[in-house]
C-alpha atoms as a PDB file:
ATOM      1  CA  UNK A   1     -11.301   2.767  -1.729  1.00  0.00           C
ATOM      2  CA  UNK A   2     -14.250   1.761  -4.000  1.00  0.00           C
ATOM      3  CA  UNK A   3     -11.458   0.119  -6.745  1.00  0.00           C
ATOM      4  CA  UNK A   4      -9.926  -3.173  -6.255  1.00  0.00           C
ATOM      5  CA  UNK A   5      -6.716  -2.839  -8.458  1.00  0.00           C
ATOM      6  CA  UNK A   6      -7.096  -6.965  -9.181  1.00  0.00           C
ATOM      7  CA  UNK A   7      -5.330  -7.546  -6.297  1.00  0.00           C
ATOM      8  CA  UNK A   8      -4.557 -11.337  -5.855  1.00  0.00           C
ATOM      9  CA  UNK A   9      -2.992 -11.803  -2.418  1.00  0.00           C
ATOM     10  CA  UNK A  10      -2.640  -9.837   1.260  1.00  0.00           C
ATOM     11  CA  UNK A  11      -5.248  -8.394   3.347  1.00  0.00           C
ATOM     12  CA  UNK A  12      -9.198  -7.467   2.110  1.00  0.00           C
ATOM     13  CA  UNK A  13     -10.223  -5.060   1.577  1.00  0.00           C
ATOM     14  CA  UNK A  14     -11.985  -4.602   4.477  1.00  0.00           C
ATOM     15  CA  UNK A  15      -9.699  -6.326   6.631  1.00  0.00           C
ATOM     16  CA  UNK A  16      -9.433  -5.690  10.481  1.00  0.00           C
ATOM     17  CA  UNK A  17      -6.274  -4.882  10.329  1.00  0.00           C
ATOM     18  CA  UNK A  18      -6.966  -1.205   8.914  1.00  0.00           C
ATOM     19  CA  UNK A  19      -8.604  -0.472  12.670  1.00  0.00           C
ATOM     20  CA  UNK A  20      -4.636  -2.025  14.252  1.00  0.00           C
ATOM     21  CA  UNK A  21      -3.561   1.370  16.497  1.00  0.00           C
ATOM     22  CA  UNK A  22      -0.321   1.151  14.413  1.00  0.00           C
ATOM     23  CA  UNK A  23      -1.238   1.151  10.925  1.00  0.00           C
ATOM     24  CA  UNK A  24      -1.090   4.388   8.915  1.00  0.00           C
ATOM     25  CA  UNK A  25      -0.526   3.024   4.940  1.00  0.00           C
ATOM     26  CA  UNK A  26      -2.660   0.667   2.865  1.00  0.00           C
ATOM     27  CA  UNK A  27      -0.048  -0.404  -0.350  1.00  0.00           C
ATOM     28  CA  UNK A  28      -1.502  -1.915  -3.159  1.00  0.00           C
ATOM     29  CA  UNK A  29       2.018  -3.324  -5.050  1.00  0.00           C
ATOM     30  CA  UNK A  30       3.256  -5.816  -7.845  1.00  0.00           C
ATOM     31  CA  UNK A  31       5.564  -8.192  -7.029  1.00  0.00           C
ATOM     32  CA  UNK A  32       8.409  -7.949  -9.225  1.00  0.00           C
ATOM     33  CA  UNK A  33      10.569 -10.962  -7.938  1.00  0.00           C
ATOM     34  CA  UNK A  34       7.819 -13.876  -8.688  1.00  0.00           C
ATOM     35  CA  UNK A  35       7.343 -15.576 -11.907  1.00  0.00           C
ATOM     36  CA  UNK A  36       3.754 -15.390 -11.500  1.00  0.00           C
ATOM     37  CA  UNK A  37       2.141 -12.447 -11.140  1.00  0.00           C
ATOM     38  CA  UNK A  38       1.052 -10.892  -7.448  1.00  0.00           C
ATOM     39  CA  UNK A  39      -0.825  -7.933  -6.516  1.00  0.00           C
ATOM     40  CA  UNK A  40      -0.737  -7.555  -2.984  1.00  0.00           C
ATOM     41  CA  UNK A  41      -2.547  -5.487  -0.420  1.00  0.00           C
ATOM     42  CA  UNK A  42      -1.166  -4.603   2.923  1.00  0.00           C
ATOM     43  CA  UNK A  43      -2.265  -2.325   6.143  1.00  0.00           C
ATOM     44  CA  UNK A  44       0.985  -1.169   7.396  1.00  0.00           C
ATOM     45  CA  UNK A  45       2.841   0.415   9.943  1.00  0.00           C
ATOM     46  CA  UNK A  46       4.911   3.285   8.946  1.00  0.00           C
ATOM     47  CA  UNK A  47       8.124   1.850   9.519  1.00  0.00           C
ATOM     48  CA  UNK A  48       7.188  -0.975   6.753  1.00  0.00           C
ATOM     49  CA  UNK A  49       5.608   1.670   4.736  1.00  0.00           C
ATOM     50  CA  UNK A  50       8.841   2.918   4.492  1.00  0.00           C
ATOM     51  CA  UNK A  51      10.738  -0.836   3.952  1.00  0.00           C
ATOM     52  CA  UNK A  52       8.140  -1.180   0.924  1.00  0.00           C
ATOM     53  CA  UNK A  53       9.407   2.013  -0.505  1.00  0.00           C
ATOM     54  CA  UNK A  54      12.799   0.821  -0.258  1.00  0.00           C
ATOM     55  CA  UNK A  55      11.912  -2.116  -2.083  1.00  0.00           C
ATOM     56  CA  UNK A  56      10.516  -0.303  -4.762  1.00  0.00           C
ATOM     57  CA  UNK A  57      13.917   1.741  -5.064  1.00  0.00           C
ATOM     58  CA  UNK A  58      15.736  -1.654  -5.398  1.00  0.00           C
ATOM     59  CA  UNK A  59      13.442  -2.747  -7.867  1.00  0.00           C
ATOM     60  CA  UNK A  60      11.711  -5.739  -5.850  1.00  0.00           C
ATOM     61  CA  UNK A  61       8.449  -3.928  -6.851  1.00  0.00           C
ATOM     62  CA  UNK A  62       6.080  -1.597  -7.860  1.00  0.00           C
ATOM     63  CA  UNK A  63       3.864   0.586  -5.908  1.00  0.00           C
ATOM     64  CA  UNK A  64       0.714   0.815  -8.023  1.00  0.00           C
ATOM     65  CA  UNK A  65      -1.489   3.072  -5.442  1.00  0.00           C
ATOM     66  CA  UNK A  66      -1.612   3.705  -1.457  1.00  0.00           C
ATOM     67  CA  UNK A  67      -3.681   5.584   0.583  1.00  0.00           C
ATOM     68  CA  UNK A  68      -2.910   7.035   4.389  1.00  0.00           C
ATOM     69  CA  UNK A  69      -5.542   5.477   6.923  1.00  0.00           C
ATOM     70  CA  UNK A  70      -6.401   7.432  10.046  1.00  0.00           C
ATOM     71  CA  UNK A  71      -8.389   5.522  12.642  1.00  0.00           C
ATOM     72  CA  UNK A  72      -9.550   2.759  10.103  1.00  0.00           C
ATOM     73  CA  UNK A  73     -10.377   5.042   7.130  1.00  0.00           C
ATOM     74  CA  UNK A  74      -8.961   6.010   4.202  1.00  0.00           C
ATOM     75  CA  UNK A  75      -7.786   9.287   3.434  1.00  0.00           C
ATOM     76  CA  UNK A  76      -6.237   9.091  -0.705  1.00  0.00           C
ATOM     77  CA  UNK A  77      -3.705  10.556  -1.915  1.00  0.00           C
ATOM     78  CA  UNK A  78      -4.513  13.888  -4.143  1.00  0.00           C
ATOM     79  CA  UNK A  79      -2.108  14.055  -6.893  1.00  0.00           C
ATOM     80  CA  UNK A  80      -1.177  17.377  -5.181  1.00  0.00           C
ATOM     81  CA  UNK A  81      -0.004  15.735  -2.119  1.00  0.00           C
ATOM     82  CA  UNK A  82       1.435  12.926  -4.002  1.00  0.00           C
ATOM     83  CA  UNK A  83       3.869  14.973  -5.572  1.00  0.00           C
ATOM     84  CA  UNK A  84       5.826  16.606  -2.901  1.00  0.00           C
ATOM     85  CA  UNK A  85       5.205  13.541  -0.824  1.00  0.00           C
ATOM     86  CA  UNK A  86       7.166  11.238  -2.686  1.00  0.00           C
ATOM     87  CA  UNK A  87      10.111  13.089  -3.375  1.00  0.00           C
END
């Protein structure tokens, strides 16, 4: 998680909430609905892991990266995982 993706809103990147018992996803995303331009960062649950992903099918916006996060670290996708993953 050394890259910062210009992120312009959510949670740091070393926020507490990546240590929350519940959180398995940190989403980096655009913002399609604003005018203005928002990168966001959230730790996340899986459930809204999976509402962001819904988004993203409805167009709202765009996931630009995400990693899994086991007991406060991150674990990043491999392009090998990422492919049957998100299918």
């Amino acid at each position: 998680m050394s890259r910062d993706f210009g992120v312009t809103d959510g949670h740091s990147l070393y926020s507490l909430h990546r240590y929350r018992s519940d959180v398995r996803h940190m989403v980096i995303f655009d913002d399609l609905v604003e005018k203005e331009h928002h990168r966001v960062r959230l730790y996340v649950s899986a459930s809204v892991y999976e509402m962001i992903r819904q988004a993203e099918t409805n167009g709202l916006l765009r996931i630009v990266h995400h990693e899994e996060i086991v007991e406060g670290c991150s674990e990043p996708d491999s392009p090998r995982r990422r492919k049957h993953k998100h299918k």
